[in-house]
Protein backbone atom coordinates (compact mmCIF):
# COMPACT_ATOMS: atom_id res chain seq x y z
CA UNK A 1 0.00 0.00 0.00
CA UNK A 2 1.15 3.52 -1.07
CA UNK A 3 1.01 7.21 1.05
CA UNK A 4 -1.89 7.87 -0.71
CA UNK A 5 -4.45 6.77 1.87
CA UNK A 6 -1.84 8.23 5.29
CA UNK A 7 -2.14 11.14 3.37
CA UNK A 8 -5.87 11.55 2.81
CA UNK A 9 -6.07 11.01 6.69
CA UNK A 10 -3.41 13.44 7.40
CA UNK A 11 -5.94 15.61 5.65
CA UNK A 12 -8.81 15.10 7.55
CA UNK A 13 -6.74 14.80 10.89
CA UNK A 14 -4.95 18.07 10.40
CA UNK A 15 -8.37 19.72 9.71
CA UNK A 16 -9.78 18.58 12.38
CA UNK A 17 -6.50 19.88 14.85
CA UNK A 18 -6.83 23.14 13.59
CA UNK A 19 -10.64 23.53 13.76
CA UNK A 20 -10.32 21.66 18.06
CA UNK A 21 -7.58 24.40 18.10
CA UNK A 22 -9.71 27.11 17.23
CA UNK A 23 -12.46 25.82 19.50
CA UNK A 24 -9.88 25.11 22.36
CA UNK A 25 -8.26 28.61 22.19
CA UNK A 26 -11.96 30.19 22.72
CA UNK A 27 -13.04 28.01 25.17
CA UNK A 28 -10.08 29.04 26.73
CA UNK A 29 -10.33 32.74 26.40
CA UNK A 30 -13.80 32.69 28.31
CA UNK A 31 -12.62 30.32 30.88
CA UNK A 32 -11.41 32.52 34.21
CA UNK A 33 -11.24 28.94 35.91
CA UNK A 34 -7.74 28.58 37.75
CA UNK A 35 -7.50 24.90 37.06
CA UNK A 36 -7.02 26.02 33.30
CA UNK A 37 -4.03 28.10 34.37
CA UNK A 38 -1.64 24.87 32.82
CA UNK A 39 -2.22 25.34 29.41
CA UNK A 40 -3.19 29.34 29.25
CA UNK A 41 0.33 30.10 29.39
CA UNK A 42 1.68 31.77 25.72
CA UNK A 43 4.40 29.30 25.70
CA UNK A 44 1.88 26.00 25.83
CA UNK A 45 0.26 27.17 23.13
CA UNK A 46 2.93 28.05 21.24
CA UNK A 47 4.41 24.84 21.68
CA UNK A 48 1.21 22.98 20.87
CA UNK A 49 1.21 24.85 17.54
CA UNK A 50 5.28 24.23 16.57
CA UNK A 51 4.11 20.34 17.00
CA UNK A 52 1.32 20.76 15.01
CA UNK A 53 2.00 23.37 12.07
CA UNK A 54 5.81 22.60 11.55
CA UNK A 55 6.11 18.79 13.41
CA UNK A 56 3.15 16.93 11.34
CA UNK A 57 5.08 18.34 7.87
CA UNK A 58 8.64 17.41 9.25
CA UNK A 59 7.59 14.14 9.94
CA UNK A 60 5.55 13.11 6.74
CA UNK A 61 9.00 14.61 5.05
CA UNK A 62 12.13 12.66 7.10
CA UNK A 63 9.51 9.37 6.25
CA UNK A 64 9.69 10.32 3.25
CA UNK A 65 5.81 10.22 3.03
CA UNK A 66 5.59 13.35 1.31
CA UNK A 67 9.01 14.48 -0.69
CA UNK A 68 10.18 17.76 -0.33
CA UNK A 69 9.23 19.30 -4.02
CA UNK A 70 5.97 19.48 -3.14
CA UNK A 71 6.13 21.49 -0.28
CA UNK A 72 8.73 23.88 -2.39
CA UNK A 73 11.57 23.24 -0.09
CA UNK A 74 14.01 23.92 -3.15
CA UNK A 75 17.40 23.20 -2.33
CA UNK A 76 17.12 21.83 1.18
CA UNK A 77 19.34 18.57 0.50
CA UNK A 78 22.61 20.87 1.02
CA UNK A 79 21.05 22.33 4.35
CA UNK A 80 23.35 19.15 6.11
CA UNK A 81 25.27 19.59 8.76
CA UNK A 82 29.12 20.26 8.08
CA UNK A 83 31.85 17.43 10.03
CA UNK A 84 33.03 19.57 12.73
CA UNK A 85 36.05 16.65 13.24
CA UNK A 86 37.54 18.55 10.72
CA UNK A 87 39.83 21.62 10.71
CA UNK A 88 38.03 24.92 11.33
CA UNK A 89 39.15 26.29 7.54
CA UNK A 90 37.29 23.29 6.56
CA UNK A 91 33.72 23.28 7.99
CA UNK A 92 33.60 26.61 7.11
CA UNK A 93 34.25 26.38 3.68
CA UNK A 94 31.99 23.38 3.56
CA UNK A 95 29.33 25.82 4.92
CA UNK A 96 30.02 28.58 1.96
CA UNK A 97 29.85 26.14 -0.39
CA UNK A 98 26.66 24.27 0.70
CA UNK A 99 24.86 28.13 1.07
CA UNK A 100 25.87 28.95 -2.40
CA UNK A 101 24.61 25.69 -3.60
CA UNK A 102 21.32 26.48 -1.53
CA UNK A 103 21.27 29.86 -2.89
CA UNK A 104 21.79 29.02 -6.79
CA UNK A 105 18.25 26.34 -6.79
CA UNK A 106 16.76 29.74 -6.24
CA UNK A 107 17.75 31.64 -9.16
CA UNK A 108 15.19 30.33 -11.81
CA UNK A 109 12.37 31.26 -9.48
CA UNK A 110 13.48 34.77 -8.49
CA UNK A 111 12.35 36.59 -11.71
CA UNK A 112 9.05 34.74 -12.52
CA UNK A 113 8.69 35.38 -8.52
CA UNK A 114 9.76 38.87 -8.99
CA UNK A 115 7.03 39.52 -11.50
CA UNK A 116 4.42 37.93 -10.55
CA UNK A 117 4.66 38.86 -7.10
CA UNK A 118 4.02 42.44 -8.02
CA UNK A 119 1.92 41.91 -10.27
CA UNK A 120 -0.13 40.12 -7.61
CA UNK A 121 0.79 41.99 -4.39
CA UNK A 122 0.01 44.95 -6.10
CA UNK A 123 -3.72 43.96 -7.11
CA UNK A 124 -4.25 42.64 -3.57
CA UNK A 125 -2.99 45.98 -2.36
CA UNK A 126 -5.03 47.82 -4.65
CA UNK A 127 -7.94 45.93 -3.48
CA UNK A 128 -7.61 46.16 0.26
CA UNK A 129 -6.83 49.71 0.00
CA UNK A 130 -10.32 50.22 -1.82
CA UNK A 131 -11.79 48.03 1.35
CA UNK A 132 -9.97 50.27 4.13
CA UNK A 133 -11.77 53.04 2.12
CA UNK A 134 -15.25 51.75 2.70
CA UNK A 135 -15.20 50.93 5.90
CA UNK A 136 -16.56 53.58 9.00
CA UNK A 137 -13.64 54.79 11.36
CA UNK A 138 -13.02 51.91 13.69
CA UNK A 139 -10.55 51.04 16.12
CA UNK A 140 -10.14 47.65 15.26
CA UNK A 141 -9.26 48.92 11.60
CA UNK A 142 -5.62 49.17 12.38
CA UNK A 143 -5.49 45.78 13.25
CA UNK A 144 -2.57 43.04 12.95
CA UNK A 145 -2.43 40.17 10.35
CA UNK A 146 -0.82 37.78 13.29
CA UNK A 147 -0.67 38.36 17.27
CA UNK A 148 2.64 37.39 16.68
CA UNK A 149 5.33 37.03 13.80
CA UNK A 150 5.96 32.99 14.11
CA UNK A 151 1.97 32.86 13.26
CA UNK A 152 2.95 33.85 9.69
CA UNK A 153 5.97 31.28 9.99
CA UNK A 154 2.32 28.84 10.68
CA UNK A 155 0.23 29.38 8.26
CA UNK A 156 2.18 29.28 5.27
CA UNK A 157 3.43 26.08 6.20
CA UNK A 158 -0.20 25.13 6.71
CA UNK A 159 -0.80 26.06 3.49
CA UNK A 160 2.30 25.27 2.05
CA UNK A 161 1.11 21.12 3.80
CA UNK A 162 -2.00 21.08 2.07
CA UNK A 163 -1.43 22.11 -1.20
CA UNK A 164 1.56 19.68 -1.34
CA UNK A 165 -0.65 16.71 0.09
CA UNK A 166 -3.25 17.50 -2.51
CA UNK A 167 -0.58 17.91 -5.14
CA UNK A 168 1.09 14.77 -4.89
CA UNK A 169 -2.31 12.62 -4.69
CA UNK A 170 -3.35 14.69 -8.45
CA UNK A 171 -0.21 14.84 -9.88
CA UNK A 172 -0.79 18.13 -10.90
CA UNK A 173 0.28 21.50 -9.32
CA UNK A 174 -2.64 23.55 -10.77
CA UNK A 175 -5.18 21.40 -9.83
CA UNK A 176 -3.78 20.38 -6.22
CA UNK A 177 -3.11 24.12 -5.53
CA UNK A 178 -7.22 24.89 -6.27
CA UNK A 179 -8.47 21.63 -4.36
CA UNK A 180 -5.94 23.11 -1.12
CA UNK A 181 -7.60 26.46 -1.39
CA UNK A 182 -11.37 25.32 -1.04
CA UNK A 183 -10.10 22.94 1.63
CA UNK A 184 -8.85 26.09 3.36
CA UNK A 185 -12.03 28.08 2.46
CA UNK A 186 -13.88 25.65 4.10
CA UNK A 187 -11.51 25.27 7.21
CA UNK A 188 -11.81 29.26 7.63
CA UNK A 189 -15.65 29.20 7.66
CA UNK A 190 -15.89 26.55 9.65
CA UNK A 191 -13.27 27.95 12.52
CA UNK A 192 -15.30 31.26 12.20
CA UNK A 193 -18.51 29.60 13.08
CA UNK A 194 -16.37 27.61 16.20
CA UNK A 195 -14.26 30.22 17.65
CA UNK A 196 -17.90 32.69 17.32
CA UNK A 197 -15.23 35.40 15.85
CA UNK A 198 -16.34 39.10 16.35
CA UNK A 199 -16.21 41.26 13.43
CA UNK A 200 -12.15 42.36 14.03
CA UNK A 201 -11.88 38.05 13.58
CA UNK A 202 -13.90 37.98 10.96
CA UNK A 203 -11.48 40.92 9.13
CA UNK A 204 -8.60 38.96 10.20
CA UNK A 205 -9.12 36.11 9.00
CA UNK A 206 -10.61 36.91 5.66
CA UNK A 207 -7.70 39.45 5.42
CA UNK A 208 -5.20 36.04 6.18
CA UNK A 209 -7.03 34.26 3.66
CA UNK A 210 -6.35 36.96 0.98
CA UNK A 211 -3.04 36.45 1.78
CA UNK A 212 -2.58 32.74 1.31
CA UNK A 213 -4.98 33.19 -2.00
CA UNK A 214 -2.38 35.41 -3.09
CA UNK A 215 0.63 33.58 -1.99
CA UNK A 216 -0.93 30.73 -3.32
CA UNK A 217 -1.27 31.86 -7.40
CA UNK A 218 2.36 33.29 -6.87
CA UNK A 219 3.27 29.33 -6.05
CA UNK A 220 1.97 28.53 -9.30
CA UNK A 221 4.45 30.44 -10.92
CA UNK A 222 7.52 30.07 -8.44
CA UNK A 223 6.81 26.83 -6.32
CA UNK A 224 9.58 27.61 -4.03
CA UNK A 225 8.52 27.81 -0.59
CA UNK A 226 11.43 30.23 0.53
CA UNK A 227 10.39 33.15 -2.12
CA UNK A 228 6.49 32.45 -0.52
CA UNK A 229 7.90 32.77 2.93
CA UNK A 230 9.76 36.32 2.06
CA UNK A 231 6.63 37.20 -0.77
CA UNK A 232 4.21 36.95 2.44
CA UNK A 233 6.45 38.55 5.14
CA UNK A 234 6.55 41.75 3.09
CA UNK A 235 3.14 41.17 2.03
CA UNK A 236 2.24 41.01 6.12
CA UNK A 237 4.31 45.08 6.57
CA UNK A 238 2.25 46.48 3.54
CA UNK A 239 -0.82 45.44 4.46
CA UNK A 240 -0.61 46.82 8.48
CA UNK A 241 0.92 49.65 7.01
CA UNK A 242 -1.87 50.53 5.02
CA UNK A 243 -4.34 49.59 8.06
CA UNK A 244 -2.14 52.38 9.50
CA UNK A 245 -2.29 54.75 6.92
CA UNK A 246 -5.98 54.43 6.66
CA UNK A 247 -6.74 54.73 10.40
CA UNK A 248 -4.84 58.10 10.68
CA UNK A 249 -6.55 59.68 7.40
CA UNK A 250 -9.79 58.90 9.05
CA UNK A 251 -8.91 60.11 12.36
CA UNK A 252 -8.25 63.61 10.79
């Protein structure tokens, strides 16, 4: 017997995680009880979400469940570690070496990346902009993407899991990258519905699904997972600084 069928369970069992997550983390907001003090703390959850977001892909990778061109990890066979039994002089020009190596399975993606990213970051932009215009004056308006940074490090390699899943089971990125975002469209309404978002949630998370719809096309024509990671980082700074922008033009 193939992946094929640990895979399609991965799918349904990672959905499910993330949706118990969602309900967990508001169950736990309106809990005050002190016998839930254990797993309030930021660094439980954080932990819970490193084993879940970045320790279910690592492990259908090193089993070699789910290889690493589908997830776009371009280049990561010379991320090894140097032999540090050898002289200094060595290991680090073992390291130099294995960097430029890393660095050069880049350079065909950079310019479709490069283009497309604008062409696409700029429309999305555009867009939101036009959205930031219609909306009344609100506090929530400047609001962040992520609570914190390593959310975005999260959810593009959620993403980044399901469209390679769904990928390798059609055999075809187009089509695998399409099925992964109505998966996710689906996982989004239904987390909405279980965490009972308020309206700044609701913003959020349509605003983080933008995102990943956009990072997503620009995968089609770059499938390197290290351009997506950068593409969305900078994607993440333009879009709270026009939440910024917007919320001071309204405040005058």
């Amino acid at each position: 017997m193939g992946a094929e069928p640990l895979l399609i369970t991965t799918i349904g069992l990672s959905l499910t995680g993330f949706l118990v997550g969602v309900r967990l983390r508001h169950w736990l907001q309106q809990s005050k009880a002190d016998q839930f003090n254990l797993v309030k703390p930021a660094w439980f959850q954080t932990g819970l979400q490193i084993g879940f977001y970045l320790g279910l892909p690592y492990f259908m990778l090193v089993m070699g469940y789910l290889p690493a061109r589908f997830l776009g990890l371009k280049g990561i066979a010379f991320l090894i570690w140097p032999n540090f039994s050898q002289p200094a002089s060595a290991v680090i020009d073992f390291v130099l070496t294995q960097i430029g190596k890393f660095i050069l399975t880049w350079m065909a993606d950079i310019g479709p990346a490069a283009a497309a990213g604008a062409g696409l970051g700029g429309m999305m932009l555009l867009l939101y902009w036009l959205y930031l215009q219609a909306l009344k004056p609100n506090p929530e308006l400047e609001l962040r993407v992520y609570h914190s940074k390593i959310g975005l490090i999260f959810e593009v390699m959620h993403w980044a899991f399901y469209r390679a899943i769904i990928w390798y089971l059609v055999d075809s990125i187009y089509l695998g990258t399409m099925i992964s975002l109505a998966v996710l469209a689906v996982e989004y309404s239904l987390a909405g519905r279980l965490g009972n978002f308020s309206a700044g949630d609701q913003r959020q998370y349509l605003l983080r699904f933008s995102l990943g719809l956009t990072t997503s096309i620009l995968f089609l024509f770059a499938p390197n997972l290290w351009l997506i990671f950068l593409f969305h980082f900078l994607m993440v700074i333009m879009v709270e600084e026009l939440s910024r922008i917007a919320l001071n033009l309204k405040a005058v």
